[in-house]
Protein backbone atom coordinates (compact mmCIF):
# COMPACT_ATOMS: atom_id res chain seq x y z
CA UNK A 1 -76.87 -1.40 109.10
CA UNK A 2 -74.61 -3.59 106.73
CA UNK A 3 -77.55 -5.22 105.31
CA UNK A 4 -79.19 -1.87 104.61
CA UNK A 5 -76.08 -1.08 102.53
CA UNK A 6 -75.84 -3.98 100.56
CA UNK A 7 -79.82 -3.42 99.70
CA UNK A 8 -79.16 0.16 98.81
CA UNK A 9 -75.43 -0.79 96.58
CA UNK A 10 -77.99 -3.79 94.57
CA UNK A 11 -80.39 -0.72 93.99
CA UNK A 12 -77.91 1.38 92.62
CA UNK A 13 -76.23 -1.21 90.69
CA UNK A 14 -79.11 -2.47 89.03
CA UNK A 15 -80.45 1.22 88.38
CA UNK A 16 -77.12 1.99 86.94
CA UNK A 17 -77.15 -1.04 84.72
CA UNK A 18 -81.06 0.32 83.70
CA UNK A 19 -79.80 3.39 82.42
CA UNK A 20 -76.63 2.21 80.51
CA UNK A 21 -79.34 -0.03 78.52
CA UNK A 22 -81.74 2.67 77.74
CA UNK A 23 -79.12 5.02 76.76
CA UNK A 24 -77.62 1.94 74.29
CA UNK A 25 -80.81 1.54 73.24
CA UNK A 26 -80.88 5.47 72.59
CA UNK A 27 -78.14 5.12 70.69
CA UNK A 28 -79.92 3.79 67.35
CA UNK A 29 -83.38 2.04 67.30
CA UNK A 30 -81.51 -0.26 64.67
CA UNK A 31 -77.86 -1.17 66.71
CA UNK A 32 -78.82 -2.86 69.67
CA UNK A 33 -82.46 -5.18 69.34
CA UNK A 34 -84.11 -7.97 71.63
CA UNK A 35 -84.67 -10.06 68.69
CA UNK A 36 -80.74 -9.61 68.58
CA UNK A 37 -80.80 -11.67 72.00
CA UNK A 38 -82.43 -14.83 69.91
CA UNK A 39 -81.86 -17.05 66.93
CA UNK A 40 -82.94 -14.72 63.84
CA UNK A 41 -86.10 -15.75 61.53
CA UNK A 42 -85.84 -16.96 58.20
CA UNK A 43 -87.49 -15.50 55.83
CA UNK A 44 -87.89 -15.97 51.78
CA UNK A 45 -88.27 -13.98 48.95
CA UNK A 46 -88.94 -15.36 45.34
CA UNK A 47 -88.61 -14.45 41.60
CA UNK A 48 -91.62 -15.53 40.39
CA UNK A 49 -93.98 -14.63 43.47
CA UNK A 50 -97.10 -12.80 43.07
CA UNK A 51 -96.38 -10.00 44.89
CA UNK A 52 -95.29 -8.52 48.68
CA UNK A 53 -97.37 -9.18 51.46
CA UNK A 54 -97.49 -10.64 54.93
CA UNK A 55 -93.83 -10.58 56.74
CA UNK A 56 -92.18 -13.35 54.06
CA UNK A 57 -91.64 -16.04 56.96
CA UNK A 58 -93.54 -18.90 54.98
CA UNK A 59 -91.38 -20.66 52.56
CA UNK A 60 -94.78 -21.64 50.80
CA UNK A 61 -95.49 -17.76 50.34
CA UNK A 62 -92.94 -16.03 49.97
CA UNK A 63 -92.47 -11.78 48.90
CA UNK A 64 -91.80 -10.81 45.61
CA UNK A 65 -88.84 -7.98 46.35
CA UNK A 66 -85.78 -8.14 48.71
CA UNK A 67 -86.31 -4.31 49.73
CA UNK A 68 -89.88 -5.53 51.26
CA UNK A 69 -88.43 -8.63 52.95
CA UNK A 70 -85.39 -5.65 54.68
CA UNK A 71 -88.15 -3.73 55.41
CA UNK A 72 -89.97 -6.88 57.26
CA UNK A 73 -86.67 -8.03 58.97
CA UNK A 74 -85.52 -7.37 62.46
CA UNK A 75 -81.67 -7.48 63.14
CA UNK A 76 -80.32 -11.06 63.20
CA UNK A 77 -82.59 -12.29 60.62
CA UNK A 78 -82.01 -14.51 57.35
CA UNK A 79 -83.45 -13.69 53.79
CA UNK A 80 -83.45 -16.62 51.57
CA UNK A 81 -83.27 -15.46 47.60
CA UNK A 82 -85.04 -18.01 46.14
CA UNK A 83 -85.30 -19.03 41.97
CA UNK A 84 -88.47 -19.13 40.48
CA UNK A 85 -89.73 -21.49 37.63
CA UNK A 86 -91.97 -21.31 34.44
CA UNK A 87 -94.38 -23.00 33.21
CA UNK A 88 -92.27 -23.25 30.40
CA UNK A 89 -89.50 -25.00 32.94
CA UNK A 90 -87.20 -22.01 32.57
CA UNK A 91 -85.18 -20.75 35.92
CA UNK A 92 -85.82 -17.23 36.81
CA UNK A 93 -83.16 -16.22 39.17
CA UNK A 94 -83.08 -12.72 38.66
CA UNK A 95 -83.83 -9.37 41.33
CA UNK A 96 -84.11 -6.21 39.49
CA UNK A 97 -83.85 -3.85 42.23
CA UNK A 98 -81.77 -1.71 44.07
CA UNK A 99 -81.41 -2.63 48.01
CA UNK A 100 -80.62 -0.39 51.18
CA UNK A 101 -79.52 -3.19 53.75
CA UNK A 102 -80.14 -0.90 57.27
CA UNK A 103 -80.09 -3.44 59.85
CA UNK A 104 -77.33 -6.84 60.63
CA UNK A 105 -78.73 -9.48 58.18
CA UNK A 106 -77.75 -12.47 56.23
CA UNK A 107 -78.72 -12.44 52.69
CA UNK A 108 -78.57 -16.37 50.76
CA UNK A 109 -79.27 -16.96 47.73
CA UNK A 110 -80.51 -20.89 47.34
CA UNK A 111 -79.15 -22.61 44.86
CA UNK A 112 -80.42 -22.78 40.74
CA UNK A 113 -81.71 -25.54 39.31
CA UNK A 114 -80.24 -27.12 36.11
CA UNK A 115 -82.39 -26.88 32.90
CA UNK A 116 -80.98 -28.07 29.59
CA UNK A 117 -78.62 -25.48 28.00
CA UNK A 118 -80.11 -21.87 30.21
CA UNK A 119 -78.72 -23.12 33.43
CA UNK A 120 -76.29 -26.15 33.68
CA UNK A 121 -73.92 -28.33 35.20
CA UNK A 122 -71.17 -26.93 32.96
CA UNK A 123 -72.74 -23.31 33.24
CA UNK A 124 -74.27 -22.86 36.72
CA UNK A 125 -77.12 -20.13 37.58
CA UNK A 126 -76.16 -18.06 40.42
CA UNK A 127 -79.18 -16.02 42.22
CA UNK A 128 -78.57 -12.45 40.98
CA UNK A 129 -79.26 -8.70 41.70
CA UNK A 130 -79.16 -6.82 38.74
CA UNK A 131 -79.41 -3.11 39.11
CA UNK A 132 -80.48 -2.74 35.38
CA UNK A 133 -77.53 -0.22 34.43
CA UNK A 134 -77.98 3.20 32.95
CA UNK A 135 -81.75 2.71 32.87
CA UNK A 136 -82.06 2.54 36.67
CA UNK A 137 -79.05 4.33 38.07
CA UNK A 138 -77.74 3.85 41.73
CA UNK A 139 -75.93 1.46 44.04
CA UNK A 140 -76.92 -2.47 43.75
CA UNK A 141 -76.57 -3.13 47.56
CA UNK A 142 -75.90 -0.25 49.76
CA UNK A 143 -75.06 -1.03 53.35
CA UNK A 144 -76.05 1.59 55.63
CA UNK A 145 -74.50 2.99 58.61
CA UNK A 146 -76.53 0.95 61.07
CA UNK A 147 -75.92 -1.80 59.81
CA UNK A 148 -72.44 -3.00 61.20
CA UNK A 149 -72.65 -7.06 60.87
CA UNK A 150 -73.75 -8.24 57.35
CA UNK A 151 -73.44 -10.96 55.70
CA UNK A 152 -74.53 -12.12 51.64
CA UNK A 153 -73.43 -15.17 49.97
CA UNK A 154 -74.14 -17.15 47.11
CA UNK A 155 -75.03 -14.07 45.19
CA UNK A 156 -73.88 -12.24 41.81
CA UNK A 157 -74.63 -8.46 41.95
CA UNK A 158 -74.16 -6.85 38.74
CA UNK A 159 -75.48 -3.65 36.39
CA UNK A 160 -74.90 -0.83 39.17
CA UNK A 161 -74.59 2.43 37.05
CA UNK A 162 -73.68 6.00 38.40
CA UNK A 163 -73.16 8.98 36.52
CA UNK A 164 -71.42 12.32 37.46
CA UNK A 165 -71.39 15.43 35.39
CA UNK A 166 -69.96 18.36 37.74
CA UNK A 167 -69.02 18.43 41.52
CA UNK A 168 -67.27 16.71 44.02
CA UNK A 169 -65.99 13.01 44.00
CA UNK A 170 -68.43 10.21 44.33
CA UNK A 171 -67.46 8.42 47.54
CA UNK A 172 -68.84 5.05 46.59
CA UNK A 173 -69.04 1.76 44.79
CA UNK A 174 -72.08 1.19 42.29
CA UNK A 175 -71.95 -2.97 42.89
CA UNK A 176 -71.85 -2.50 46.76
CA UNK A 177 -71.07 0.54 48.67
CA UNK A 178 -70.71 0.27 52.35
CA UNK A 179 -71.08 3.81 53.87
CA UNK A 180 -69.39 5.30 56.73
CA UNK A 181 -70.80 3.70 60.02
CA UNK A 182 -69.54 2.28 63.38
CA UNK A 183 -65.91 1.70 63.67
CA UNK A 184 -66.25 -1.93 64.24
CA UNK A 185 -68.22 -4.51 62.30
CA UNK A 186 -68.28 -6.76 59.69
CA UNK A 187 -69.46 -7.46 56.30
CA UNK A 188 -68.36 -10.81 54.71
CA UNK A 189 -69.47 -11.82 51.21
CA UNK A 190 -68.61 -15.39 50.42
CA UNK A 191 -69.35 -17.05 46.84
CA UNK A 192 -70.32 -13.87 45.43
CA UNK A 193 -69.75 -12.66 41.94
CA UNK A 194 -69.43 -8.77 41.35
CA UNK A 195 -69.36 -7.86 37.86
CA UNK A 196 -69.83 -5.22 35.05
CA UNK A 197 -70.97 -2.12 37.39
CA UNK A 198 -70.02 1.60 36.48
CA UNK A 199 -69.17 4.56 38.03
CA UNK A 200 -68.14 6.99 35.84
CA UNK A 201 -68.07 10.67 35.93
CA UNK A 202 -67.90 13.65 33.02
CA UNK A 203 -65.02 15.87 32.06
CA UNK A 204 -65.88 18.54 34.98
CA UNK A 205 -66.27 16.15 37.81
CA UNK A 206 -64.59 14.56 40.67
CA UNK A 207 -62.60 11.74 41.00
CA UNK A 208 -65.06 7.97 41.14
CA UNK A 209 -63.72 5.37 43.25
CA UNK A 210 -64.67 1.81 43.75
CA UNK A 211 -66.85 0.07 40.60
CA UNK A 212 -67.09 -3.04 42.28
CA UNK A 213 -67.10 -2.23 46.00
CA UNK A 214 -66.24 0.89 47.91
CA UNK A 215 -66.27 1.23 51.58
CA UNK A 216 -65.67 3.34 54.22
CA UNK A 217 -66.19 1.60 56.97
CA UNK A 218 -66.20 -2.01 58.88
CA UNK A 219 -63.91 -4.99 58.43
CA UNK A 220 -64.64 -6.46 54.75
CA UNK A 221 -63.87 -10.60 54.05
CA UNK A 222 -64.07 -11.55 50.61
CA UNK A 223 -63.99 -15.69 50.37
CA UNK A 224 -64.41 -17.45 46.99
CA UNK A 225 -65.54 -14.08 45.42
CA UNK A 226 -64.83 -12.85 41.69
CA UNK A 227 -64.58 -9.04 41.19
CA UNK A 228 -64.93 -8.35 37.28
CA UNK A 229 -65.91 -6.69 34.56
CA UNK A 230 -66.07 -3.45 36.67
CA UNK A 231 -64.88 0.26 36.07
CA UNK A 232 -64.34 3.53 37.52
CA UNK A 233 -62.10 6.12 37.68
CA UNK A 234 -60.10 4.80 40.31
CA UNK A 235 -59.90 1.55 42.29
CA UNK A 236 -62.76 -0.13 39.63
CA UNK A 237 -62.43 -3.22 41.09
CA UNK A 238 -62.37 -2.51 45.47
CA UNK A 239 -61.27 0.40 47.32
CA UNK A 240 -61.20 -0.05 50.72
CA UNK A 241 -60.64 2.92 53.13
CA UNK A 242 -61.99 1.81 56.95
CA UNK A 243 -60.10 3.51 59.30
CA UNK A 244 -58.27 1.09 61.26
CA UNK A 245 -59.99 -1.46 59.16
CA UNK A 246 -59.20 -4.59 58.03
CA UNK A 247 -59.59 -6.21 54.57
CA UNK A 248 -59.46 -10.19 54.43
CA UNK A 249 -59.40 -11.80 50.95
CA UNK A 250 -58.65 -15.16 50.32
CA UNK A 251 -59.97 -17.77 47.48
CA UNK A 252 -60.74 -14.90 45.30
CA UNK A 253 -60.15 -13.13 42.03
CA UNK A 254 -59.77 -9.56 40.53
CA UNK A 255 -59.68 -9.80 37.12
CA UNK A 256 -60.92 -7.52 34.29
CA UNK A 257 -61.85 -4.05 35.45
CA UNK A 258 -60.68 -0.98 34.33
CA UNK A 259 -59.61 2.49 36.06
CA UNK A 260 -57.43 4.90 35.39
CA UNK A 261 -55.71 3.80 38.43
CA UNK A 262 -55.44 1.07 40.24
CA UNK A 263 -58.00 -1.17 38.28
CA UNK A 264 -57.96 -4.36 40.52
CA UNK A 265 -57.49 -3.28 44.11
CA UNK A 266 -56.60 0.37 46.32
CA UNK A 267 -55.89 -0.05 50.04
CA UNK A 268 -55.52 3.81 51.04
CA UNK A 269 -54.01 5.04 54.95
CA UNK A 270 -53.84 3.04 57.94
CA UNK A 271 -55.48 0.46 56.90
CA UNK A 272 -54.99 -3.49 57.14
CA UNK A 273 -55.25 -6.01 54.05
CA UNK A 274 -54.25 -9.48 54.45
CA UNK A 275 -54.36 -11.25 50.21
CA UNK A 276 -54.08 -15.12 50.40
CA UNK A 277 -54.42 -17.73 47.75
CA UNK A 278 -55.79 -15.37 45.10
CA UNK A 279 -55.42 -13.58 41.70
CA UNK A 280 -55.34 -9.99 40.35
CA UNK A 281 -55.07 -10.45 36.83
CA UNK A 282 -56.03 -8.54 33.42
CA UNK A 283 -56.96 -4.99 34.84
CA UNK A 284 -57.02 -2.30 33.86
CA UNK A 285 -54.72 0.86 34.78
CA UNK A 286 -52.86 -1.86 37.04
CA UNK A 287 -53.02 -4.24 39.63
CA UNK A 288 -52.79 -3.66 43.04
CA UNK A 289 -51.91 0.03 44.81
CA UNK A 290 -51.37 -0.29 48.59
CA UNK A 291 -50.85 3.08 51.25
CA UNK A 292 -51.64 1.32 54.60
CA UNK A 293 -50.10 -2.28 55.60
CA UNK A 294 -50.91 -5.72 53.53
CA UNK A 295 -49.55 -9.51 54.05
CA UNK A 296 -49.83 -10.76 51.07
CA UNK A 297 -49.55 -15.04 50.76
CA UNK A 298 -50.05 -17.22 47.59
CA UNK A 299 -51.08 -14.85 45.34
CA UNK A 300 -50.67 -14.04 41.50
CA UNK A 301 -50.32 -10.56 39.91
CA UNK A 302 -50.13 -10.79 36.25
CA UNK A 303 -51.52 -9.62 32.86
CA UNK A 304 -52.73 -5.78 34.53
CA UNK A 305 -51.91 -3.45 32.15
CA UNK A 306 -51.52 0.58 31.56
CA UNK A 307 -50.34 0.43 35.64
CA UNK A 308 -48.04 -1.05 38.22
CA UNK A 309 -48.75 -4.45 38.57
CA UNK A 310 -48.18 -3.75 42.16
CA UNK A 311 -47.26 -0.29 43.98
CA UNK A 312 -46.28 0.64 47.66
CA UNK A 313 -47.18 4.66 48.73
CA UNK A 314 -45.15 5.51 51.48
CA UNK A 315 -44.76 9.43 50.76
CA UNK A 316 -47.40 10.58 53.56
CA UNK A 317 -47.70 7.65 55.68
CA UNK A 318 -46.28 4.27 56.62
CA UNK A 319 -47.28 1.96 53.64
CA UNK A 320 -45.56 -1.84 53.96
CA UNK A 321 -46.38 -4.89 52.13
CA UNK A 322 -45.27 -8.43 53.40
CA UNK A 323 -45.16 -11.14 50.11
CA UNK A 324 -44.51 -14.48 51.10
CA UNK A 325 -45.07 -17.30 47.76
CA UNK A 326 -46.10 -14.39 45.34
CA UNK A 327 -45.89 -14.25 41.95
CA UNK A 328 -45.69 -10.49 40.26
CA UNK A 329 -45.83 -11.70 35.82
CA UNK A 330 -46.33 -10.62 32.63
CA UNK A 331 -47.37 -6.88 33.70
CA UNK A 332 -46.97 -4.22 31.54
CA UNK A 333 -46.85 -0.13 32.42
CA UNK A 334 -44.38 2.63 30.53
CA UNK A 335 -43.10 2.95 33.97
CA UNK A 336 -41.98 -0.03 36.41
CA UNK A 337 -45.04 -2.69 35.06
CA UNK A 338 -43.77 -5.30 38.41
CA UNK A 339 -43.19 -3.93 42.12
CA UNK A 340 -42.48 -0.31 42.39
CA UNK A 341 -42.27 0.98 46.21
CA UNK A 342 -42.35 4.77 46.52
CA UNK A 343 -41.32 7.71 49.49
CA UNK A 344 -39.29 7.06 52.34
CA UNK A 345 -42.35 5.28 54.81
CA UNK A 346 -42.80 2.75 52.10
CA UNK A 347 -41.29 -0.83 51.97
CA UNK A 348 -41.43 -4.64 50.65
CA UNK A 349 -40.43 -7.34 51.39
CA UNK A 350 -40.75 -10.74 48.87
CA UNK A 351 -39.51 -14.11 50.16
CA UNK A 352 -39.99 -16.78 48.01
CA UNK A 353 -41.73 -15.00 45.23
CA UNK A 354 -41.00 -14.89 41.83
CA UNK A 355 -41.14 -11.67 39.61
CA UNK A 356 -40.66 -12.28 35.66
CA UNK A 357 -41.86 -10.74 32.37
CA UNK A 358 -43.13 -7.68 33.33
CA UNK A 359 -42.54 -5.09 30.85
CA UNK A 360 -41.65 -1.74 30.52
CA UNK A 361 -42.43 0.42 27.29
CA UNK A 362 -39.96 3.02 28.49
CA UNK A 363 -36.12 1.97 28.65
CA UNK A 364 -35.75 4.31 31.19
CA UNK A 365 -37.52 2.37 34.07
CA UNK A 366 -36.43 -0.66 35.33
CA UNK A 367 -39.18 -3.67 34.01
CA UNK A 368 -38.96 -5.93 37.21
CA UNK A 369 -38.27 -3.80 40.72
CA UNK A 370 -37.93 -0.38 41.59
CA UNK A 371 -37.54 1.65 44.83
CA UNK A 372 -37.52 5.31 44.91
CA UNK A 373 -38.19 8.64 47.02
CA UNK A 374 -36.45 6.81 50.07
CA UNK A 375 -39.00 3.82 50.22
CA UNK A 376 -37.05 0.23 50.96
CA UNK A 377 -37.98 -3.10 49.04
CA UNK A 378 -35.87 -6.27 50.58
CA UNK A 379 -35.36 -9.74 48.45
CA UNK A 380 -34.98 -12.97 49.44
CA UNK A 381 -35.18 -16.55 47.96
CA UNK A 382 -36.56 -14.06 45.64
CA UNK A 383 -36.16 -14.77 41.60
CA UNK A 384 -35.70 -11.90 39.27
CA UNK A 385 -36.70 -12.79 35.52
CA UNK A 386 -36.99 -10.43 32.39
CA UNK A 387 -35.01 -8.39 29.71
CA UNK A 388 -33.01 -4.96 30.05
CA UNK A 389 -32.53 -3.07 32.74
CA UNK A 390 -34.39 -5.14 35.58
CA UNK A 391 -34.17 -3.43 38.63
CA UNK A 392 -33.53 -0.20 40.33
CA UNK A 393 -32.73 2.65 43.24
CA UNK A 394 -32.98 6.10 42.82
CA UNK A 395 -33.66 8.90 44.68
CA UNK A 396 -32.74 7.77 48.12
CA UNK A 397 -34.37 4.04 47.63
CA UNK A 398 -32.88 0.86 48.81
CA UNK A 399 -33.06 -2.14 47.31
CA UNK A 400 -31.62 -4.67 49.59
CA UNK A 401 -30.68 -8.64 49.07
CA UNK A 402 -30.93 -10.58 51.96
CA UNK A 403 -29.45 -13.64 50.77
CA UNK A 404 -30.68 -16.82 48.28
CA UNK A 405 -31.93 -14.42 45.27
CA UNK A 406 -31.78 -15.18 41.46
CA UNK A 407 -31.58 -12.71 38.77
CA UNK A 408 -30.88 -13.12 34.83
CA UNK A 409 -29.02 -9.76 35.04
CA UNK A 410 -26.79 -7.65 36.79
CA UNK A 411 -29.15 -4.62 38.35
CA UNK A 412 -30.69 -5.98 41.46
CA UNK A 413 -27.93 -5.44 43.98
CA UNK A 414 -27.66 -9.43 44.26
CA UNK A 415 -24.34 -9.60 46.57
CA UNK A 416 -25.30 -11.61 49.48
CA UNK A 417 -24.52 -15.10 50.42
CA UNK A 418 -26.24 -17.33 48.13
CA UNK A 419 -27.24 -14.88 45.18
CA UNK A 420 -27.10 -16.43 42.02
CA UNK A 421 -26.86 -13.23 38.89
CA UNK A 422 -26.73 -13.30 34.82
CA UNK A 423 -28.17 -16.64 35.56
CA UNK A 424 -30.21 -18.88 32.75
CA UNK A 425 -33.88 -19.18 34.59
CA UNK A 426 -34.85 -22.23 32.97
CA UNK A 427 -38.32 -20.90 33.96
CA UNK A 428 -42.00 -21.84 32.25
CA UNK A 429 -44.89 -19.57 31.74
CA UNK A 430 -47.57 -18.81 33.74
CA UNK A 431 -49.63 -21.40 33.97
CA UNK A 432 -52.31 -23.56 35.92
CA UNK A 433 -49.60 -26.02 37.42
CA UNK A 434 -52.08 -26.96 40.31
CA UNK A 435 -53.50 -24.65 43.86
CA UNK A 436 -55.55 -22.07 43.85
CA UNK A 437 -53.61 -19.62 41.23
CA UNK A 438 -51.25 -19.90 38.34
CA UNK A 439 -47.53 -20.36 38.57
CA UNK A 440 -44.35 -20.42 36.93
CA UNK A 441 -42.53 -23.17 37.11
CA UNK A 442 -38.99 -24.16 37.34
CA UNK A 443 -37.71 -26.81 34.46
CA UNK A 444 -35.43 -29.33 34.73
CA UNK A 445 -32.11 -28.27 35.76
CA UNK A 446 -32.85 -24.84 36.70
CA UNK A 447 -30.28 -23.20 38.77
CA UNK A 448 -33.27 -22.11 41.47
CA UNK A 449 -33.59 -25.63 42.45
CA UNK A 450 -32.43 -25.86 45.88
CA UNK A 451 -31.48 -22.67 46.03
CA UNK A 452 -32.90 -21.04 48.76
CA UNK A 453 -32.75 -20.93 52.42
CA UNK A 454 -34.96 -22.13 55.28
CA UNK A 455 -36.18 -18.71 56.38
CA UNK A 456 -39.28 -19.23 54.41
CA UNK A 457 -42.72 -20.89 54.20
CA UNK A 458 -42.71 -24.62 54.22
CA UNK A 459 -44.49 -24.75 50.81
CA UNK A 460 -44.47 -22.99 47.50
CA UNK A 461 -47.54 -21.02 46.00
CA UNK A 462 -49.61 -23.97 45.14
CA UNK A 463 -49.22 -25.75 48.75
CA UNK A 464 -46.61 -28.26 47.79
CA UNK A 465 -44.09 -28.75 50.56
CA UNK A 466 -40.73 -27.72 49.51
CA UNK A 467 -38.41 -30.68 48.51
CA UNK A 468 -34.86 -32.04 48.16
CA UNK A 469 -35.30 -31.22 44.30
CA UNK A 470 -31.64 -32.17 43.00
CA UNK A 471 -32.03 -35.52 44.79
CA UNK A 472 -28.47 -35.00 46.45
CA UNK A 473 -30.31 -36.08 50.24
CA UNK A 474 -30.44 -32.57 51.72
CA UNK A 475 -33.48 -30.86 51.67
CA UNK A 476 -33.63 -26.96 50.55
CA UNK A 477 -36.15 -24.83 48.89
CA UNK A 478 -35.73 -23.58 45.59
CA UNK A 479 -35.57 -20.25 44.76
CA UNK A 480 -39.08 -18.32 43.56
CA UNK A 481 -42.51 -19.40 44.90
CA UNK A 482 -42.57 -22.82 42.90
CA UNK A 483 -41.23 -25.62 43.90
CA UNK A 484 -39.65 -27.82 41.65
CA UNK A 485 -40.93 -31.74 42.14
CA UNK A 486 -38.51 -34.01 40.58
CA UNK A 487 -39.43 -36.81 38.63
CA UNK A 488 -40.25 -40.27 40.02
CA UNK A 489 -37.55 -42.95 40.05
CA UNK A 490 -38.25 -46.25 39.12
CA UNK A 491 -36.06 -49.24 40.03
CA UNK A 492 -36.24 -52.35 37.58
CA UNK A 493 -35.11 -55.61 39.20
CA UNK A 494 -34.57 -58.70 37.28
CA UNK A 495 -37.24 -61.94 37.72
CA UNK A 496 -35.43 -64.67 39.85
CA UNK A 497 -36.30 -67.91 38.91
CA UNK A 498 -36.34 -70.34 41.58
C-alpha cells in the first residue's frame, strides 16, 4: 500500500513539475530557452563583409548586419562586432543600422586597429553604431520587452534622431531605449560611448525624455561609459524610470547634453540610483534631478548650466539623496545653481563634500544650498564656499549642521560643535588633482585641515586616506571631500668623519 503511494506522489510530482515548465515556456517563446541551459555561441558580424548569409558562427565568414546576426541568435548567445579593412589599409568600424535586441545577448565590439593618423594610439577607434541622424530616424539600439538580460560593451552608439510634431510624449531614448518589460533583469553597458543623439519634438507636442538612454524597465549598470553630446527635452543625457529599479553608475561621465531640464541625469519615483567615482559636468539645463532614492560616492557636479547642478523632489513622494566625498562646483542657474532639496519627503545629506562657486544670477536665491517646501538637507564635515547670500530655508525647510562644517559666510545655520563660519577657504579650483574626477583642493594652511570628524569615509574623493595634515600627531580628516597631503619632510644630518 505505502509503496503504491509513494509511486502515485513521484507521478504527481513529476506531472506537476511538467506543467509548470510548459506553462513557463508559454509564457514567451523568447524568456525561457534550452539553449539558455548551455554555454551561448559566438557569433561575428563584420564591416566590410560581403553580405548576410549562413547563421554568422564562422569567424572566417562572418554577416554583414547586426539585425541579421539578432535574428540568427538564440538567447545566451555572443555577437562579436568586428572592424573591417581596405585595401587601401583604412579601418572601417562603422554599423549603419538601427537594431531591435529581442532576446538576452551580449553584444562586443573587438577592438580597432591603429592606422597612421584615422585610428591611433593617441586617438583610438571604437566599433560604432551610427543611426545616421535625421536621414534615418529611430532608436540606435532598442531593447525589447523580452529581452530582460543584455549586455553591450566596447561600443559607441551615436546619430539616433526622433522627431515629434503633435501628440503625446515620446517615452524613449533615441541612443538606447529600453522598453517596458519584466520587472527584473539587467542591462549593463560597459566601455560604451553614447553621444550626439536627438529627440526633439515641435511646438504642439509632448514632452521628449531621455537623448542618450531612456528606460522603463530592468536594472541599468553603466561602467566606464561617457554620455555626451546628447539632447532632448528633458533628461538628454539618461532618464531612468524602472519601477523598483535600480541604476548603478560608476567610472563614468555625463558631460555635454542639453535639455530643458535636467540635461545630465533624471531619476523619477521609487526608484534606486547608486553614482560612484564619476562626473556630471557641462550640461545643459542642469545636472542631476533625483525623485526616488540615490547614494551618491566620489562624484563631481560642476560646470551644468541654465539648471540645478543638483535637485532633490520630495513634493509627491519620498526623494533622498546620500553624498558621501562629493563635490557640487562652479554651477550656474538664476535660481539655487548647487543643491536645492524641495517638498517636505525630500532630503540630503553631504558628509565630506565640498560645495563652492556655484552661482546664482538672481540675488534672491541662495548660490550654494537651499531647502524649501518642508524638504530637509543635513551638513557635515561639509565645506560651504562662494559669494553672497550662500545658503537657505524657507518655506518650512531645514537646513541642519551636524557638526565639523566650514562656510565663508554667515547663512548656513553653522552652530554645532566644530563649525568653522566667515572663514578664509584657502581653497584651489577644480582641477585634475589625481582619482577618477576633479577636485578642489585645500592649500596650505587652510582652516579645513583637520577639521572634521571621524564619522566619515576613510578617504577623500580621489581615494587618498585621510591624514594627520597639520602634522601635530593626531590624525583627523579635513573638512570637504579633499584631503590635504602635507608636504614631505626632509631631515639633513651632517657627514661624520671617522
Amino acid at each position: 500500500m505505502f509503496a503504491f503511494l509513494r509511486k502515485a506522489r513521484g507521478l504527481i510530482v513529476r506531472s506537476i513539475l511538467f506543467l509548470a515548465l510548459i506553462e513557463a515556456l508559454a509564457w514567451s517563446p523568447q524568456q525561457i530557452s534550452l539553449a539558455e541551459s548551455v554555454a551561448g555561441t559566438d557569433r561575428y558580424v563584420k564591416t566590410t563583409s560581403p553580405g548576410d548569409a549562413g547563421d554568422c558562427t564562422d569567424p572566417s565568414h562572418p554577416c554583414q548586419t547586426i539585425q541579421y546576426a539578432i535574428g540568427k541568435a538564440n538567447p545566451g548567445d555572443t555577437i562579436h562586432l568586428v572592424p573591417g579593412i581596405t585595401n587601401f589599409l583604412v579601418p572601417r568600424y562603422t554599423f549603419n543600422e538601427h537594431i531591435i535586441i529581442d532576446k538576452n545577448l551580449t553584444l562586443i565590439g573587438d577592438e580597432v586597429p591603429s592606422y597612421g593618423s584615422i585610428c591611433s594610439l593617441l586617438h583610438p577607434c571604437q566599433m560604432t553604431i551610427d543611426g545616421g541622424g535625421e536621414a534615418t530616424p529611430g532608436h540606435v539600439v532598442q531593447i525589447d520587452q523580452w529581452a530582460d538580460n543584455v549586455s553591450i560593451s566596447n561600443v559607441v552608439i551615436r546619430n539616433g534622431y526622433l522627431f515629434q510634431t503633435s501628440g503625446i510624449s515620446i517615452e524613449s531614448g533615441a541612443g538606447i531605449y529600453i522598453v517596458s518589460g519584466p520587472p527584473t533583469g539587467l542591462v549593463t553597458l560597459s566601455n560604451v560611448i553614447i553621444e550626439d543623439n536627438l529627440l526633439l519634438s515641435g511646438a504642439d507636442a509632448g514632452g521628449t525624455y531621455g537623448g542618450g538612454i531612456r528606460a522603463l524597465s530592468r536594472d541599468l549598470t553603466l561602467d566606464h561609459v561617457i554620455v555626451r553630446g546628447n539632447r532632448a527635452g528633458n533628461g538628454a543625457g539618461i532618464v531612468y524610470s524602472s519601477p523598483s529599479g535600480t541604476l548603478t553608475v560608476t567610472n563614468s561621465t555625463v558631460e555635454g547634453n542639453t535639455a530643458d531640464n535636467a540635461g545630465g541625469i533624471s531619476i523619477y519615483e521609487d526608484l534606486h540610483a547608486s553614482i560612484t567615482d564619476s562626473a556630471i559636468s557641462g550640461n545643459s539645463g542642469g545636472g542631476i534631478e533625483f525623485h526616488g532614492e540615490a547614494v551618491l560616492k566620489n562624484v563631481t557636479i560642476s560646470g551644468n548650466t541654465d539648471g540645478f547642478g543638483l535637485i532633490v523632489y520630495g513634493d509627491f513622494n519620498p526623494a533622498s539623496v546620500s553624498m558621501e566625498n562629493v563635490t557640487v562646483s562652479d554651477n550656474s542657474f538664476f535660481d539655487t545653481a548647487g543643491i536645492h532639496a524641495y517638498g517636505h519627503d525630500g532630503e540630503v545629506t553631504c558628509n565630506h563634500c565640498t560645495v563652492a562657486n556655484n552661482i546664482s544670477t538672481r540675488s534672491i536665491y541662495p548660490s550654494q544650498i537651499y531647502a524649501e517646501g518642508g524638504a530637509k538637507i543635513s551638513l557635515t564635515n561639509t565645506l560651504v564656499v562662494g559669494t553672497g547670500n550662500l545658503c537657505a530655508q524657507a518655506t518650512a525647510g531645514i537646513l541642519v549642521s551636524l557638526g565639523h562644517n566650514m562656510a565663508n559666510g554667515a547663512t548656513c545655520n553653522l552652530s554645532a560643535a566644530g563649525d568653522l563660519l566667515t572663514m578664509t577657504p584657502d581653497l584651489g579650483e577644480l582641477v585634475d588633482n589625481g582619482g577618477p574626477t576633479q577636485t578642489m583642493a585645500l592649500l596650505l594652511g587652510s582652516p579645513a585641515i583637520d577639521g572634521a570628524d571621524n564619522s566619515g569615509p576613510l578617504a577623500d574623493q580621489r581615494g587618498i586616506s585621510r591624514m594627520d595634515g597639520d602634522l601635530d600627531g593626531v590624525v583627523k580628516p579635513d573638512i570637504g571631500a579633499y584631503e590635504y597631503v602635507p608636504p614631505p619632510v626632509y631631515l639633513y644630518l651632517p657627514f661624520v668623519i671617522q
